[in-house]
Protein backbone atom coordinates (compact mmCIF):
# COMPACT_ATOMS: atom_id res chain seq x y z
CA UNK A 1 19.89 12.71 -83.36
CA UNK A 2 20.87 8.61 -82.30
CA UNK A 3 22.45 8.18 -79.09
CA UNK A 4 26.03 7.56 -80.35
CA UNK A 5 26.17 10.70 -82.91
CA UNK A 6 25.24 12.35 -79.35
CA UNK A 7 28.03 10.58 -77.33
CA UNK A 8 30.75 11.34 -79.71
CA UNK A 9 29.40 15.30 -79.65
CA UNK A 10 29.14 14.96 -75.86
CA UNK A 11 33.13 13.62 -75.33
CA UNK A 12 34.31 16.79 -77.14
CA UNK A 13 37.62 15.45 -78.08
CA UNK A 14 37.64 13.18 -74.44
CA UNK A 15 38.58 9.56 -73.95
CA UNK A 16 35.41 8.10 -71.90
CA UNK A 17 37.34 7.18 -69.38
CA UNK A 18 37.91 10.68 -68.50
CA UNK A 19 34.03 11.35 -68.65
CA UNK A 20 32.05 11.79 -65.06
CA UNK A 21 28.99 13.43 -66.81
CA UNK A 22 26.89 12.24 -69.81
CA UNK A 23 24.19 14.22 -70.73
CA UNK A 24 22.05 12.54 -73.25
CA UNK A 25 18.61 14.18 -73.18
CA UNK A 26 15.93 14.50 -76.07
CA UNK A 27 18.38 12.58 -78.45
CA UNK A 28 16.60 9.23 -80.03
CA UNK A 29 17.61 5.20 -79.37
CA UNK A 30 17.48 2.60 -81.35
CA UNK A 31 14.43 0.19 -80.60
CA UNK A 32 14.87 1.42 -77.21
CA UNK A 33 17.80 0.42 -75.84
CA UNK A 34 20.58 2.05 -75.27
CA UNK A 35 23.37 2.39 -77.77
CA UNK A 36 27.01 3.39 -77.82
CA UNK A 37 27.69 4.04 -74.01
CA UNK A 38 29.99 1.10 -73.03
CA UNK A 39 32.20 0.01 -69.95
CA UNK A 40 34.96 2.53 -71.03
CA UNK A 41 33.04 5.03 -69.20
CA UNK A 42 34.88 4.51 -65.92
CA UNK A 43 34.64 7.63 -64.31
CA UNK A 44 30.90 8.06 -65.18
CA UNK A 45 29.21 9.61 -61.98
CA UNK A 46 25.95 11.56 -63.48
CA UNK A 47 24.36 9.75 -65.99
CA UNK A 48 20.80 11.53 -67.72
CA UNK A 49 18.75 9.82 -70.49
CA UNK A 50 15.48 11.90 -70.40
CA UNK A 51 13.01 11.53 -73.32
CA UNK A 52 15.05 9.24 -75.37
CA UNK A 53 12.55 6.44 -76.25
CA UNK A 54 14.18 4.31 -73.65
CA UNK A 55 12.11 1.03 -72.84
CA UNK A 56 14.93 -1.71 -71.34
CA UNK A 57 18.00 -1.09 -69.89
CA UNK A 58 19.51 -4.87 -70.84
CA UNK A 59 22.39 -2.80 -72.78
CA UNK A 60 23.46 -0.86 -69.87
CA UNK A 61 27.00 -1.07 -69.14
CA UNK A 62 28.89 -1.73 -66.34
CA UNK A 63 29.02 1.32 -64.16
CA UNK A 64 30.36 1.12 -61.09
CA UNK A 65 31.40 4.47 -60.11
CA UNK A 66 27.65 6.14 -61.21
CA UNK A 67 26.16 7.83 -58.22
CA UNK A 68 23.01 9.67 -60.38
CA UNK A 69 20.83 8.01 -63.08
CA UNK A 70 17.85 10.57 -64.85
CA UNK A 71 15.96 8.33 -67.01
CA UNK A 72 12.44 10.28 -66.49
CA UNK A 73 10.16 10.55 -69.75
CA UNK A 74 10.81 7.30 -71.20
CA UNK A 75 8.06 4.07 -72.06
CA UNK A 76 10.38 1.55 -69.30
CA UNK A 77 8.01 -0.66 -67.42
CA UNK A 78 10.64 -3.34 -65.92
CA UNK A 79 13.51 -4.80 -65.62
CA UNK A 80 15.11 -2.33 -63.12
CA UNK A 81 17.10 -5.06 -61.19
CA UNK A 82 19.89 -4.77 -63.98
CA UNK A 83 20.53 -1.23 -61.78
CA UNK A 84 21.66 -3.17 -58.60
CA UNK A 85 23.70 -5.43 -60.73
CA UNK A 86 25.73 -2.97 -63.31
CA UNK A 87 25.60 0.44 -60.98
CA UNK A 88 26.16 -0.40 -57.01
CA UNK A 89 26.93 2.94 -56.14
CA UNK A 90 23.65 4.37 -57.48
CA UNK A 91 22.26 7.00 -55.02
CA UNK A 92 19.45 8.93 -56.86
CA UNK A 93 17.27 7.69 -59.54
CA UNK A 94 15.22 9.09 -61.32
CA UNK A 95 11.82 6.99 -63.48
CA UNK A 96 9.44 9.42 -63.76
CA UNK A 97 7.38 9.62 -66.42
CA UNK A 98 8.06 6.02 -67.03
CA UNK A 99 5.30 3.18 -67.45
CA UNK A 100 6.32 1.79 -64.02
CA UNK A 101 2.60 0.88 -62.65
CA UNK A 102 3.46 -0.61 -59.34
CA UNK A 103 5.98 -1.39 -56.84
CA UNK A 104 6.36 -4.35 -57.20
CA UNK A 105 8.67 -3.66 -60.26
CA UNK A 106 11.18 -0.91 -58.17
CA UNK A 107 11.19 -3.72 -54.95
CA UNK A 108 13.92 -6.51 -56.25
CA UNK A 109 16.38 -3.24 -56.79
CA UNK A 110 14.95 -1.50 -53.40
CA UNK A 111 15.86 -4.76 -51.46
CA UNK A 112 18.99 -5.68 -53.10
CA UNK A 113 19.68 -1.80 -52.01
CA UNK A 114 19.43 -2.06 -48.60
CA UNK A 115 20.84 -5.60 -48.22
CA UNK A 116 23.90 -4.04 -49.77
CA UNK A 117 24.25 -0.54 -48.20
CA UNK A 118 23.60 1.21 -45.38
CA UNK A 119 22.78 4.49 -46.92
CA UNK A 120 19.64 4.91 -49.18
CA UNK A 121 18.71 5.19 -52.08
CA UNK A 122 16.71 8.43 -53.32
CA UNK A 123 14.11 6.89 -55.86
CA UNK A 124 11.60 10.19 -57.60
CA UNK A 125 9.61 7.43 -59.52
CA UNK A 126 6.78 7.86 -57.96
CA UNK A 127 5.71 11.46 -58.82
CA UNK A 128 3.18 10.33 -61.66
CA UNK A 129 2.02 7.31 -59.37
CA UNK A 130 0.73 9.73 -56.43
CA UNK A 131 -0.98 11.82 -59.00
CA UNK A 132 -2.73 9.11 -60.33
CA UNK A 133 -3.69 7.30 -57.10
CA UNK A 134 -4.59 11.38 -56.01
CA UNK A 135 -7.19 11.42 -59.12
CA UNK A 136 -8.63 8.15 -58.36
CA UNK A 137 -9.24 8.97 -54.67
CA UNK A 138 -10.75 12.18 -55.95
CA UNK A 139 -13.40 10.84 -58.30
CA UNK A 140 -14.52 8.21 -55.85
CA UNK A 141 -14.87 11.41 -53.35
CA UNK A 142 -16.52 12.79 -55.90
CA UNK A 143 -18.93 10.03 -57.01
CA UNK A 144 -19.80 9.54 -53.37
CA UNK A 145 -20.87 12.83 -52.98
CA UNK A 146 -22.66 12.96 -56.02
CA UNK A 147 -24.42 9.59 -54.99
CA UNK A 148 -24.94 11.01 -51.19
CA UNK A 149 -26.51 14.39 -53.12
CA UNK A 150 -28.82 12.74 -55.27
CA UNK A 151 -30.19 10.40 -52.58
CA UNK A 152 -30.67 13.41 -50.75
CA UNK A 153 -32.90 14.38 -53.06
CA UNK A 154 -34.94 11.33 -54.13
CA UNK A 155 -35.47 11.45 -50.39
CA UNK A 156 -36.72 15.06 -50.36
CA UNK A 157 -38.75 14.33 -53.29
CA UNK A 158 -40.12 11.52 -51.88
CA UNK A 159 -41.19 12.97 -48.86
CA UNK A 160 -42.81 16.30 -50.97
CA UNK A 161 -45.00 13.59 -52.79
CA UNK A 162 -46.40 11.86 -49.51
């Protein structure tokens, strides 16, 4: 199902401005970006897009009042400063799953963050990061072991043939 068939299901005979959740998981965008969720979605404090195809968020509205943002599962990879611009209240995000490779990308919204608000932010993007860094550490461990054993050995051999 497209993201606006799902936003017109999801109002259930609402105006958006009465809206302060928008569930719009497992339902498909258009060359991923977002589609049919506009300003009029005043009240808008949960906001979850998980699994819909979503690489930019250039089309994101202006949402001022938005406090939680689930957008784990997509292919995004940048552009996350358009958060600090369009949703200032933003409190928990969530990227995981995403192509985000380093943090370089999450720091322009981290700072801007910061600058802006005393409280912070609660950012779960890096749960696939630490796995991969965890898995990288490992087989290095592992290869140095491996290397370590097998000297070990040349050396034993080496000494059985003298």
């Amino acid at each position: 199902m497209e993201m606006k068939k799902r936003i017109n299901l999801e109002l259930r005979d609402r105006a958006p401005e009465e809206v302060t959740e928008l569930v719009l998981d497992n339902c498909l965008c258009v060359n991923g970006e977002i589609e049919g969720l506009n300003d009029t979605f005043k009240k808008l404090e949960f906001l979850s897009m998980a699994n819909v195809e979503l690489s930019s968020l250039a089309r994101l509205p202006s949402l001022n009042k938005l406090r939680k943002l689930e957008l784990s599962d997509n292919i995004i990879s940048g552009g996350l400063e358009v958060l600090a611009e369009k949703c200032p209240n933003l409190t928990y995000l969530n990227l995981s799953g995403n192509k985000i490779k380093d943090l370089s990308t999450v720091e322009a919204l981290m700072e801007m963050k910061m600058m802006k608000r005393k409280r912070k932010m609660k950012l779960v993007h890096l749960k696939d990061m630490r796995k991969r860094r965890k898995k990288k550490r490992r087989m290095r461990m592992r290869m140095k072991m491996k290397q370590a054993q097998n000297w070990e050995r040349e050396k034993r051999r080496w000494a059985s043939h003298t």
